[in-house]
N, C-alpha and C. Protein backbone atom coordinates (compact mmCIF):
# COMPACT_ATOMS: atom_id res chain seq x y z
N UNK A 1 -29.36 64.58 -68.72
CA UNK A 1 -30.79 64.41 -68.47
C UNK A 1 -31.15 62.95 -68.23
N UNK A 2 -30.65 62.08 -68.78
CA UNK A 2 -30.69 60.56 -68.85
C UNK A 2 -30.19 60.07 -67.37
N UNK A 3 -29.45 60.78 -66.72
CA UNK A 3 -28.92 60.31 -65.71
C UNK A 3 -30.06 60.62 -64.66
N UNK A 4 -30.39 62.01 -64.82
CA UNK A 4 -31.39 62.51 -63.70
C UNK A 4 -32.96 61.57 -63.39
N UNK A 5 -33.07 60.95 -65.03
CA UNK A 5 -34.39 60.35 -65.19
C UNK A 5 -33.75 59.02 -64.61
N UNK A 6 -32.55 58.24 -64.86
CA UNK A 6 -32.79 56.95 -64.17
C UNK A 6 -32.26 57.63 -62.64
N UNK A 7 -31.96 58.39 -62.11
CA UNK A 7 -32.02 58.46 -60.47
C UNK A 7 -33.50 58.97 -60.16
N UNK A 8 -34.08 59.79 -60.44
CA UNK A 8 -35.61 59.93 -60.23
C UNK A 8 -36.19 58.62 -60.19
N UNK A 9 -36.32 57.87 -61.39
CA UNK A 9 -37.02 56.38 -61.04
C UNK A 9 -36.86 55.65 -60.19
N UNK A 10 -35.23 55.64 -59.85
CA UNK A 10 -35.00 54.53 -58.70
C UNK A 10 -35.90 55.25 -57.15
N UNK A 11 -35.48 56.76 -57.30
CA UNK A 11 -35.94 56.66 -55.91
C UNK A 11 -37.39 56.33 -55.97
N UNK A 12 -38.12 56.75 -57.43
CA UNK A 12 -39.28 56.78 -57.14
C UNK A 12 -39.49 54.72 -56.94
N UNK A 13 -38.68 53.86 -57.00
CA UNK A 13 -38.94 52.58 -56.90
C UNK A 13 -38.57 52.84 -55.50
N UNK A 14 -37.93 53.32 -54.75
CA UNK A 14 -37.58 53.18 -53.29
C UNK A 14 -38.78 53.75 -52.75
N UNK A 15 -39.64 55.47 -52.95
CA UNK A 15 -40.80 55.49 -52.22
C UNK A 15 -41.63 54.44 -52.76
N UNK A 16 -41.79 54.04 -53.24
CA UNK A 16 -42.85 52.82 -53.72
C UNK A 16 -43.35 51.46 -53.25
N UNK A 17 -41.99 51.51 -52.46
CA UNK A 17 -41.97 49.99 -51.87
C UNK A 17 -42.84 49.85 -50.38
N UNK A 18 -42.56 50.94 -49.82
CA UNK A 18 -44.28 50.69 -48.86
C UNK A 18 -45.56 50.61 -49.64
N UNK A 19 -45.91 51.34 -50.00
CA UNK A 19 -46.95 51.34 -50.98
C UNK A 19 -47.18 50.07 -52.17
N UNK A 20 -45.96 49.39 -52.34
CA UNK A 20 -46.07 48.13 -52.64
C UNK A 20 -46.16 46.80 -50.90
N UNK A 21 -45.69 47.01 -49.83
CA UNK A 21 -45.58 46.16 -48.70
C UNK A 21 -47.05 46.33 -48.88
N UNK A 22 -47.86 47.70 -48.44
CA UNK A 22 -49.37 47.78 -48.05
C UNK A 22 -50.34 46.97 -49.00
N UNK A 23 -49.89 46.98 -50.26
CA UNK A 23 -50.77 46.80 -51.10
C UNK A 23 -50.94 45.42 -51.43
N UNK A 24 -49.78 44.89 -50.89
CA UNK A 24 -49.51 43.48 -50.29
C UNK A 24 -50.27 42.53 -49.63
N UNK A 25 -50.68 43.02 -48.69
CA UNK A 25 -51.22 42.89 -47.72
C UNK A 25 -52.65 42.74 -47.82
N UNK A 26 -53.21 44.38 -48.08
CA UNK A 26 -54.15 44.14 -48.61
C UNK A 26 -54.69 43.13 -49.72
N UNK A 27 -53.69 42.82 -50.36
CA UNK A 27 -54.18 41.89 -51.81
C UNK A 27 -54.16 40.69 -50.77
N UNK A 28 -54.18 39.97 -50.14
CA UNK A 28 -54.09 39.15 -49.11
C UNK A 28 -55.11 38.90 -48.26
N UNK A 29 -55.39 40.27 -47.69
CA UNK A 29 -56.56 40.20 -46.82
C UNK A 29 -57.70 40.86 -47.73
N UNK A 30 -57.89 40.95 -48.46
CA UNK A 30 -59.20 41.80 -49.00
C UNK A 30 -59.16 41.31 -50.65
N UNK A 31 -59.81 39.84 -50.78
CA UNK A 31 -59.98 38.70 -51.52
C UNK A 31 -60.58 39.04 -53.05
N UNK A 32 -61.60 39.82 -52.14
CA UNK A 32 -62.96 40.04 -53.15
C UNK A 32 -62.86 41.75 -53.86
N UNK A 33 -61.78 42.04 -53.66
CA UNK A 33 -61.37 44.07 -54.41
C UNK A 33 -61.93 43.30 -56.02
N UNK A 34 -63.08 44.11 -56.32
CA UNK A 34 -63.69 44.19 -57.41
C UNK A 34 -61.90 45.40 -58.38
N UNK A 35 -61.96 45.15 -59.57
CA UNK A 35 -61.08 45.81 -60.64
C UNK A 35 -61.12 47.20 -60.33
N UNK A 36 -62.00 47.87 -59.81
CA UNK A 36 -62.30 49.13 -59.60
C UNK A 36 -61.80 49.97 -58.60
N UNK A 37 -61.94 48.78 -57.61
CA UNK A 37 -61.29 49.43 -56.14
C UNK A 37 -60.32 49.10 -56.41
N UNK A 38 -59.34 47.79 -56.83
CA UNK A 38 -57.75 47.80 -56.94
C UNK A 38 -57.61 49.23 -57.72
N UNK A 39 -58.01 49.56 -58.62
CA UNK A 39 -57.94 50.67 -59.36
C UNK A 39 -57.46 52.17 -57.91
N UNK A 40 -58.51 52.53 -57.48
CA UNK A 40 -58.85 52.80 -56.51
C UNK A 40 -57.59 52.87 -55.44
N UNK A 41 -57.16 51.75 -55.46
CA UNK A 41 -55.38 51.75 -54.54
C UNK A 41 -54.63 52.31 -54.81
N UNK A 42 -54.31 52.08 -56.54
CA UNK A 42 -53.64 52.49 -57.23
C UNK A 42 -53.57 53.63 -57.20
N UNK A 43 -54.98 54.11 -57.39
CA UNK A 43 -54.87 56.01 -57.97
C UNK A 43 -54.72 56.86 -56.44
N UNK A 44 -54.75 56.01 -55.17
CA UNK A 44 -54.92 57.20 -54.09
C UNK A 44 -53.15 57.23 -53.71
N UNK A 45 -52.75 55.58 -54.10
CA UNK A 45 -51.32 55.52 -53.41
C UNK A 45 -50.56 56.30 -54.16
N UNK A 46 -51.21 56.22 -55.42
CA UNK A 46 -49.73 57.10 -56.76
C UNK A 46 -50.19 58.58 -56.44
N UNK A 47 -51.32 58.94 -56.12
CA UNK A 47 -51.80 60.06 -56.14
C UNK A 47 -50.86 61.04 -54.92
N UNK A 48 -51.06 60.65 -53.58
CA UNK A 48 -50.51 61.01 -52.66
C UNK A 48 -48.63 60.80 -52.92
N UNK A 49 -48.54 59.73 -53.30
CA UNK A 49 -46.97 60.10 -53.72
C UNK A 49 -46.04 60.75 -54.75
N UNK A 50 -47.41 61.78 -55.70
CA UNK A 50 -46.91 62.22 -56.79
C UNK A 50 -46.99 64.08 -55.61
N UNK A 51 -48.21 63.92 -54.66
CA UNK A 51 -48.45 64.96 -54.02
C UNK A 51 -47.21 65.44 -53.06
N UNK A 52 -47.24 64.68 -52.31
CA UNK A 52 -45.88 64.98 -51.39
C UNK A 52 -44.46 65.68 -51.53
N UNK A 53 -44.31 65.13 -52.38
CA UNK A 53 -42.64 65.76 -53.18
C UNK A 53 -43.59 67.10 -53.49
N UNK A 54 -44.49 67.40 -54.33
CA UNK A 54 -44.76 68.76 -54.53
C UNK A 54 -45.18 69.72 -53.29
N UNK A 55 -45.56 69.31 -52.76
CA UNK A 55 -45.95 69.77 -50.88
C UNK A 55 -44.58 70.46 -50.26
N UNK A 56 -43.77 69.34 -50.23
CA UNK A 56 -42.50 69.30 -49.57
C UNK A 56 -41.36 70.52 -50.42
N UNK A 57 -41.97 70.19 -51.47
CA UNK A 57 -40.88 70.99 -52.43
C UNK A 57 -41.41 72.43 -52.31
N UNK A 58 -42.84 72.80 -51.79
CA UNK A 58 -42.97 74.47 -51.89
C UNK A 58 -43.02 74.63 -50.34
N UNK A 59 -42.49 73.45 -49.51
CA UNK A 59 -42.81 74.25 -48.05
C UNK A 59 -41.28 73.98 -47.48
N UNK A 60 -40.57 74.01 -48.19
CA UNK A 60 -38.94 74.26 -47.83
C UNK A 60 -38.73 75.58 -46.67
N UNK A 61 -39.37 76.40 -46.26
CA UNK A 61 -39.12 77.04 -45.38
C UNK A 61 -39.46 76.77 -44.02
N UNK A 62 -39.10 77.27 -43.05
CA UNK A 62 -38.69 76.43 -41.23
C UNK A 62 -40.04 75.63 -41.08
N UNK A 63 -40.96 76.12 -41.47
CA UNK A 63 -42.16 75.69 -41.19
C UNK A 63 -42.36 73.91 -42.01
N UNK A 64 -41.18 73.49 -42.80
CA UNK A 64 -41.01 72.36 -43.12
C UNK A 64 -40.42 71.12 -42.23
N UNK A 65 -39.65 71.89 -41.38
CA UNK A 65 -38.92 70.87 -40.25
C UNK A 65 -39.85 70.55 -39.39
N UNK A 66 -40.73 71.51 -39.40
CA UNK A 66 -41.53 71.21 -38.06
C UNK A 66 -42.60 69.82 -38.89
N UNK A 67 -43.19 70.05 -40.31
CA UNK A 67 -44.03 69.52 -40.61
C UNK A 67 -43.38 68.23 -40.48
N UNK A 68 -42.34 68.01 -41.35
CA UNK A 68 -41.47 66.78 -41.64
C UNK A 68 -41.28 66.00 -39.65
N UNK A 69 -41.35 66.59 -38.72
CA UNK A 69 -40.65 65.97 -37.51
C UNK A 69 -41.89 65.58 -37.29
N UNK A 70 -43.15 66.03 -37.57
CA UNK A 70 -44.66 65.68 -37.05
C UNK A 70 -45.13 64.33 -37.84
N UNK A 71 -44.74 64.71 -39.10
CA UNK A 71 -45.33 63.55 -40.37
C UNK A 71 -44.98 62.12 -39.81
N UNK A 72 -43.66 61.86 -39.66
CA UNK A 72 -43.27 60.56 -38.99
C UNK A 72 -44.07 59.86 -38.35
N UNK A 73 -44.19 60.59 -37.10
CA UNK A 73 -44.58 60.37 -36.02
C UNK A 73 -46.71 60.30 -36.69
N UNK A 74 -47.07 60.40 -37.12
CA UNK A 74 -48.40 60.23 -37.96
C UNK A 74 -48.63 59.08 -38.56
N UNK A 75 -47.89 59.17 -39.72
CA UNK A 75 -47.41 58.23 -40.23
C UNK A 75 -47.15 56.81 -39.40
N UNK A 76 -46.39 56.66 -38.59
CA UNK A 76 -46.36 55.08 -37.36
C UNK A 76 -47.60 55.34 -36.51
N UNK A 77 -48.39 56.31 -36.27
CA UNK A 77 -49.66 56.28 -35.76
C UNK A 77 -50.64 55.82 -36.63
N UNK A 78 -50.42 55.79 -37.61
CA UNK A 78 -52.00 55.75 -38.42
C UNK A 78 -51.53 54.09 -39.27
N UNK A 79 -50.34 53.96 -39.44
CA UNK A 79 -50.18 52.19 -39.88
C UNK A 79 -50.25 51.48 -38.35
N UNK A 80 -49.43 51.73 -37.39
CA UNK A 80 -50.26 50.74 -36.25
C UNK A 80 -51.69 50.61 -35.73
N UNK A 81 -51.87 51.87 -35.67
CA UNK A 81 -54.00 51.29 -35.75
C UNK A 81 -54.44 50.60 -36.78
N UNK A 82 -53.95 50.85 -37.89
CA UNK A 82 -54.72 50.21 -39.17
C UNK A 82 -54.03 48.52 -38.73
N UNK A 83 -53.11 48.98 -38.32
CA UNK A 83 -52.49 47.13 -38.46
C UNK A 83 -52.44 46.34 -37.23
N UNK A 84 -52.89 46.95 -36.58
CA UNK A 84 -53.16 46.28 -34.98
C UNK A 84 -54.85 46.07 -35.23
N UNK A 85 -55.88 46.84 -35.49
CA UNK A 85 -56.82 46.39 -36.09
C UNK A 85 -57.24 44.82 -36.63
N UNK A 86 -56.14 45.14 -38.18
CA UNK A 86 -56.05 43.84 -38.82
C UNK A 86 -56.05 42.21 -38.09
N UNK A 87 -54.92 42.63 -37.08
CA UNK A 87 -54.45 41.81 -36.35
C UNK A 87 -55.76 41.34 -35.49
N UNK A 88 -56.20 42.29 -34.50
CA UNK A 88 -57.58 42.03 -33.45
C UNK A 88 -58.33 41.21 -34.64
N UNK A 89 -59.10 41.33 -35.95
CA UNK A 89 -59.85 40.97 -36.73
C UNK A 89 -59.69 39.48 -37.41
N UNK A 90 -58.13 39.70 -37.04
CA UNK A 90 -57.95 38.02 -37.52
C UNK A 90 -57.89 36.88 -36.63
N UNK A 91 -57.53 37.61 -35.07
CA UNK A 91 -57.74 37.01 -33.95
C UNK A 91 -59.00 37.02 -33.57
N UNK A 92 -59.67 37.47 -33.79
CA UNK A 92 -61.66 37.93 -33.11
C UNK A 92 -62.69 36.83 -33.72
N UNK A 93 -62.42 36.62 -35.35
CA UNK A 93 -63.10 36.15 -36.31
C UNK A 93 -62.72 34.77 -36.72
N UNK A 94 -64.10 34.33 -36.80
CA UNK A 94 -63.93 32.70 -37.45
C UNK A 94 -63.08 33.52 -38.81
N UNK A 95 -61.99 32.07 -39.28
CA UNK A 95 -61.74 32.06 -40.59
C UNK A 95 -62.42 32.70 -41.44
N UNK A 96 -64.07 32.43 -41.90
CA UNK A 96 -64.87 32.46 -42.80
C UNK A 96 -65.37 34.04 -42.56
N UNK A 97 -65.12 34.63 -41.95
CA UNK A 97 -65.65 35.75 -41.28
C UNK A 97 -64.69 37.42 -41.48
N UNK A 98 -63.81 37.03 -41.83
CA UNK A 98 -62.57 38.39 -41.73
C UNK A 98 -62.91 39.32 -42.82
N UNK A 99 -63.06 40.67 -42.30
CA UNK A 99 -63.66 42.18 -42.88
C UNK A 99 -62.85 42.06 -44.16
N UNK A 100 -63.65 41.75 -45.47
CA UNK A 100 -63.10 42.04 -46.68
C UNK A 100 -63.47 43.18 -47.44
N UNK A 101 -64.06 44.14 -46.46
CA UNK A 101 -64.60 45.18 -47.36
C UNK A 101 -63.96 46.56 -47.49
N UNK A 102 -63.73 47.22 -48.80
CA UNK A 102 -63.29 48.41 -49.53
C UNK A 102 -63.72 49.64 -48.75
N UNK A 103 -62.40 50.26 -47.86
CA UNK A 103 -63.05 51.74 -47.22
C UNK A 103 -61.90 52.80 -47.73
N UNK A 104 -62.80 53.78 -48.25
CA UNK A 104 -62.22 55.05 -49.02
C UNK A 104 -61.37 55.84 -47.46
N UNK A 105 -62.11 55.49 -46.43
CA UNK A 105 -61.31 56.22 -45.00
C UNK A 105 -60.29 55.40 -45.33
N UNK A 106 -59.84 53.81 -45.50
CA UNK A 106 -58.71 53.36 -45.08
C UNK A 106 -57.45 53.54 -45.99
N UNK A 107 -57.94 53.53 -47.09
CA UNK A 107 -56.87 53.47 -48.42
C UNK A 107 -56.59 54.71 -48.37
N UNK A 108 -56.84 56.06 -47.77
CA UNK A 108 -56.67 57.04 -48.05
C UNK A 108 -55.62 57.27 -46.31
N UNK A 109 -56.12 56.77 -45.87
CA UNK A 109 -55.00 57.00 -44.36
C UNK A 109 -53.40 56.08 -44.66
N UNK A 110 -54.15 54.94 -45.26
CA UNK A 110 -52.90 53.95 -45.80
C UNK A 110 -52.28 55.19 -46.97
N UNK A 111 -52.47 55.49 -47.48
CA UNK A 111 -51.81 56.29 -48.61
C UNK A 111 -50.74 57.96 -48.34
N UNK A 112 -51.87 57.88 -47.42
CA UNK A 112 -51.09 59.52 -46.50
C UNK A 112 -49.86 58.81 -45.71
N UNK A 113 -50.14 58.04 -45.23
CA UNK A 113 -48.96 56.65 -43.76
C UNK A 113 -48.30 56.68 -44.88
N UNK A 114 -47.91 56.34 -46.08
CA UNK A 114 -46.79 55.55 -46.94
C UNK A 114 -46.10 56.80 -47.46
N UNK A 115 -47.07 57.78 -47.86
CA UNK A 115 -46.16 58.84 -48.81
C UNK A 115 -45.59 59.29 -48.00
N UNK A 116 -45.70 59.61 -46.81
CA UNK A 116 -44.43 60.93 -46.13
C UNK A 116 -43.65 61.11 -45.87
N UNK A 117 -42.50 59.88 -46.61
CA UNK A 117 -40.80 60.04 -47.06
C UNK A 117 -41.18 60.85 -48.13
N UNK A 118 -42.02 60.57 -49.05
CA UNK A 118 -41.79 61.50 -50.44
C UNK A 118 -41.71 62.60 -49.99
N UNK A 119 -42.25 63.53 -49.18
CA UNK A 119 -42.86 64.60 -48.51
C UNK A 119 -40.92 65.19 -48.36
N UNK A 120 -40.35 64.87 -47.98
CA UNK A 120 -38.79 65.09 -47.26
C UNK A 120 -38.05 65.17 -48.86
N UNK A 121 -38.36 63.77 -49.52
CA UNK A 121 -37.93 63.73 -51.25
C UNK A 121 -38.19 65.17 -52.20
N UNK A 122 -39.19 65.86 -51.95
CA UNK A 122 -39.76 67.32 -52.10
C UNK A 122 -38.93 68.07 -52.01
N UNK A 123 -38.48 68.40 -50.39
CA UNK A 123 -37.56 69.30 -49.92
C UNK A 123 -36.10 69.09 -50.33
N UNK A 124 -36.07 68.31 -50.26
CA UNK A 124 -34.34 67.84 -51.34
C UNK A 124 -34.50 68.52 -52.71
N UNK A 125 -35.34 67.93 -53.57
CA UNK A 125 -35.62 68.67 -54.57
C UNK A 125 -35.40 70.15 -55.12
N UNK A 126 -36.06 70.29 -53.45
CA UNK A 126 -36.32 72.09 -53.90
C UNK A 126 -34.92 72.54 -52.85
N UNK A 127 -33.79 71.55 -52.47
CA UNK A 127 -33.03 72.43 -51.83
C UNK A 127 -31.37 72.04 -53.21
N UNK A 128 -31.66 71.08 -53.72
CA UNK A 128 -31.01 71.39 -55.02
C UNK A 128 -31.80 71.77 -56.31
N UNK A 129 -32.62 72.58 -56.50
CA UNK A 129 -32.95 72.71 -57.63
C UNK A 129 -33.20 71.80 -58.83
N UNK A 130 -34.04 71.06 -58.14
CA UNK A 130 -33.96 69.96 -58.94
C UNK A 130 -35.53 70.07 -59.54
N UNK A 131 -36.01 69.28 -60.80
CA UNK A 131 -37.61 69.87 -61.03
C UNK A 131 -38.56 69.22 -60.50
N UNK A 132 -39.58 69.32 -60.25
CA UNK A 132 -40.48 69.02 -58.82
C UNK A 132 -41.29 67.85 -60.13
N UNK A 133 -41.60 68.97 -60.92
CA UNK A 133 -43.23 68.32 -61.69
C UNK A 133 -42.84 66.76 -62.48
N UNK A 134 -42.29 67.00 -63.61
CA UNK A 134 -41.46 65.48 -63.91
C UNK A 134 -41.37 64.06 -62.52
N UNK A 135 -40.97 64.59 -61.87
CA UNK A 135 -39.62 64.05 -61.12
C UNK A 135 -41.07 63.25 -59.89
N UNK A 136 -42.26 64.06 -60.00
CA UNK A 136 -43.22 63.65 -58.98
C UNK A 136 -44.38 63.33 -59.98
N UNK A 137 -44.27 63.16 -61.11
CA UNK A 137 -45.02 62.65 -62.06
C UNK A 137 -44.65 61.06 -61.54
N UNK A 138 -43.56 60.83 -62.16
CA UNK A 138 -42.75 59.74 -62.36
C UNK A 138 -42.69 58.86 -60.87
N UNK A 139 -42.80 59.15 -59.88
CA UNK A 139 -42.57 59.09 -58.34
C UNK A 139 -44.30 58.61 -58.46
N UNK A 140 -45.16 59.46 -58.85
CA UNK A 140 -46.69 59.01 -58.83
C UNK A 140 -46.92 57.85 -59.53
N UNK A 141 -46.92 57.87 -61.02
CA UNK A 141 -46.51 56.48 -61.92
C UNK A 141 -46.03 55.31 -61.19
N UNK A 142 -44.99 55.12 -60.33
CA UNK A 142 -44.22 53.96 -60.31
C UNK A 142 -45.39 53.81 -58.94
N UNK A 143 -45.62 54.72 -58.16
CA UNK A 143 -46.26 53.84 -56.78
C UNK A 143 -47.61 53.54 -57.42
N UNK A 144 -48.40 54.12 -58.19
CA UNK A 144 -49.28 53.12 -58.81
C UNK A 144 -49.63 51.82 -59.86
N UNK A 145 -48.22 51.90 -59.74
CA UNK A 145 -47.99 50.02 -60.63
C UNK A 145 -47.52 49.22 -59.67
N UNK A 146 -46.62 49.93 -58.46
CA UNK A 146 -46.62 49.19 -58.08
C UNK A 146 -47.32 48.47 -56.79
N UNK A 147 -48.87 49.58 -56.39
CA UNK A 147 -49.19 49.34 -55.33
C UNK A 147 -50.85 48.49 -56.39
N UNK A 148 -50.92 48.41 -57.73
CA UNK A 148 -51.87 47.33 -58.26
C UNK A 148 -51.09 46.41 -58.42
N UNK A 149 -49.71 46.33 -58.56
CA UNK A 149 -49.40 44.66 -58.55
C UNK A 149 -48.62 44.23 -57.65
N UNK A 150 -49.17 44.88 -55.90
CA UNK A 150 -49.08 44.29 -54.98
C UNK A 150 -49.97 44.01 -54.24
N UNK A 151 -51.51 43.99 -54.84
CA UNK A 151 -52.86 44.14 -54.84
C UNK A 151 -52.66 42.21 -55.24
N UNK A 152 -52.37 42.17 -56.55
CA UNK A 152 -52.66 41.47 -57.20
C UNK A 152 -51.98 40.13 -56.48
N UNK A 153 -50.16 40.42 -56.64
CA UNK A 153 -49.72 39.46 -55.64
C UNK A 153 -50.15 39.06 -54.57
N UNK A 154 -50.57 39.62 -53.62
CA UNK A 154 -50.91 39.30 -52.22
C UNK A 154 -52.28 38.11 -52.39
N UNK A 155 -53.16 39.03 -53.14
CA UNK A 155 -53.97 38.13 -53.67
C UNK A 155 -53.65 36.51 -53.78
N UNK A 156 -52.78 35.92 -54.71
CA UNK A 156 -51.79 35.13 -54.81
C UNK A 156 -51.45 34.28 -53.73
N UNK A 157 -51.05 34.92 -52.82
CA UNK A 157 -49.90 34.90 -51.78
C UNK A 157 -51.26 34.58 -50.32
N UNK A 158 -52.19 35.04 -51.02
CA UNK A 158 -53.28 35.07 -49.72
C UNK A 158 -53.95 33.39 -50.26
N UNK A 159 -54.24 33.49 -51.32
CA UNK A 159 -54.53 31.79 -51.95
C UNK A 159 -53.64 30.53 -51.58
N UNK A 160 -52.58 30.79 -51.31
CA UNK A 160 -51.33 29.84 -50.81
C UNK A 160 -51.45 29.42 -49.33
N UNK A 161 -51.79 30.78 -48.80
CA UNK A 161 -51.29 30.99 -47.49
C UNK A 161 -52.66 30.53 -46.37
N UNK A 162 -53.46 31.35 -47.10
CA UNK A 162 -54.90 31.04 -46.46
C UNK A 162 -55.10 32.77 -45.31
N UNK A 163 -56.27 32.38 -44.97
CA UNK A 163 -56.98 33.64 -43.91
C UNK A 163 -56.13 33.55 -43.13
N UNK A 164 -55.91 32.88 -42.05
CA UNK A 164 -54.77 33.48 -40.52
C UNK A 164 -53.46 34.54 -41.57
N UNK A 165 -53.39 34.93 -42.94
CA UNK A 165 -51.96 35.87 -43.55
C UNK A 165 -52.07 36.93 -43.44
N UNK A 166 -53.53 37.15 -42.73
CA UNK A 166 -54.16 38.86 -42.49
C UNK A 166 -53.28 39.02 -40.77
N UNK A 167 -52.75 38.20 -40.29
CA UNK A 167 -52.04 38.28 -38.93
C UNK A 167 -50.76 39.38 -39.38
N UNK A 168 -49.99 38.28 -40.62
CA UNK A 168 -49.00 38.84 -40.96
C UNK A 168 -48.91 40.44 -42.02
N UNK A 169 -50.19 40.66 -42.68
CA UNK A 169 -50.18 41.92 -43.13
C UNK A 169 -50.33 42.44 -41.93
N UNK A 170 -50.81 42.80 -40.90
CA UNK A 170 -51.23 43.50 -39.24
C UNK A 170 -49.72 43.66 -38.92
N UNK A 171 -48.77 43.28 -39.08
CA UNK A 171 -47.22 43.29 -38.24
C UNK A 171 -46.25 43.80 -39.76
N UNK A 172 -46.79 43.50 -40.61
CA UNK A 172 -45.76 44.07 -41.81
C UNK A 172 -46.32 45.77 -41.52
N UNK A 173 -47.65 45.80 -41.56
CA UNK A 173 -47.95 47.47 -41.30
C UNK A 173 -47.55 48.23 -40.54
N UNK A 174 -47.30 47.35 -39.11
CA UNK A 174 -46.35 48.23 -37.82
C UNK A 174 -45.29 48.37 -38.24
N UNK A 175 -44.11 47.54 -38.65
CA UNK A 175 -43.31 47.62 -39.30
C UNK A 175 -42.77 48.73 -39.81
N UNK A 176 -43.62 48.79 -40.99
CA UNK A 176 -43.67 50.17 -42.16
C UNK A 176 -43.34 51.10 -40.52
N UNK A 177 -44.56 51.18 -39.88
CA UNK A 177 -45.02 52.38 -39.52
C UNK A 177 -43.36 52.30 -38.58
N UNK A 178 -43.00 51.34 -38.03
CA UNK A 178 -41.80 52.03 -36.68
C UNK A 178 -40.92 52.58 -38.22
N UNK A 179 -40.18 51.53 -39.16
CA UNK A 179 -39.55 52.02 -40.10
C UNK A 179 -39.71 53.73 -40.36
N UNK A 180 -40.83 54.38 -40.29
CA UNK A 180 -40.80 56.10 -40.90
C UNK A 180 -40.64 56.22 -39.68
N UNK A 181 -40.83 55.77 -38.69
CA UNK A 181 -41.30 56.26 -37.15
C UNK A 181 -39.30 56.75 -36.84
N UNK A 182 -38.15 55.84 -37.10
CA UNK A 182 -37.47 55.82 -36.66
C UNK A 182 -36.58 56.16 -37.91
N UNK A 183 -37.24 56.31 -39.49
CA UNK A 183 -36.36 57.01 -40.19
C UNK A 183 -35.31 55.67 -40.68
N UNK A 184 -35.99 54.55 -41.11
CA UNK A 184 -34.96 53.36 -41.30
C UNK A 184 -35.08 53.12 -42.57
């Protein structure tokens, strides 16, 4: 059992790590996230990645290949708008000027874009018998620590760096997105 719980964690540290890149970013470009909305990151990114594996794990039948070949391809659609956006906004705008404001549409498209490896992590699950609920508890847990203390860092990292670092969250997001896009 000890073995199963430290391989569950790691992967759940491997889906996590977009959801830590995004949250990155955001902590970077979006200065002023009152405690509530980082909160807010936290609970939609862990939320959706505790969801997926359970999704994935009851839709193991054909009708899963098709979902899983579509998700990808969503997924690199919905982080390059969000991050080509970013990008236009940091190129468009005085310094003093760049969109720091909290949208429940965005964190929730960012959150659907990051989970849908877990979504595939599901179907593994349920094609070894492995237990869904634990296993996507734990998978939920880790992407919400670690997508508030990549909130927090970026933050940090945005104080160092200054406003033009919203360029570089805009190209870390395409990134992500070719990364699921091409399965890397």
């Amino acid at each position: 059992m000890a073995f199963n719980l430290i391989s569950v964690f790691l992967i759940a540290v491997a889906l996590a790590m977009d959801a830590f890149s995004v949250s990155l970013t955001k902590g970077f470009t979006q200065k002023h996230l009152s405690k509530v909305q980082v909160f807010y990151y936290g609970l939609f990114f862990g939320f959706f990645q505790f969801m997926m594996p359970v999704l994935g794990y009851f839709c193991t039948s054909t009708i899963s290949s098709v979902i899983e070949s579509f998700a990808s391809i969503i997924g690199f659609i919905l982080l390059l708008a969000i991050g080509l956006n970013m990008i236009r906004e940091s190129l468009s705008s005085d310094d003093n000027e760049i969109t720091d404001e909290f949208s429940f549409k965005e964190v929730t498209l960012l959150a659907i874009a990051t989970s849908i490896d877990a979504f595939a992590v599901g179907i593994t699950f349920a094609l070894f018998n492995d237990p869904v609920g634990i296993s996507s508890v734990i998978i939920g847990v880790v992407a919400f620590a670690f997508s508030i203390a990549g909130i927090y860092l970026g933050r940090k990292l945005g104080d160092y760096f200054g406003d033009k670092f919203q360029i570089l969250g805009g190209v870390i997001l395409i990134l992500i997105g070719i990364k699921i896009l091409f399965g890397l």
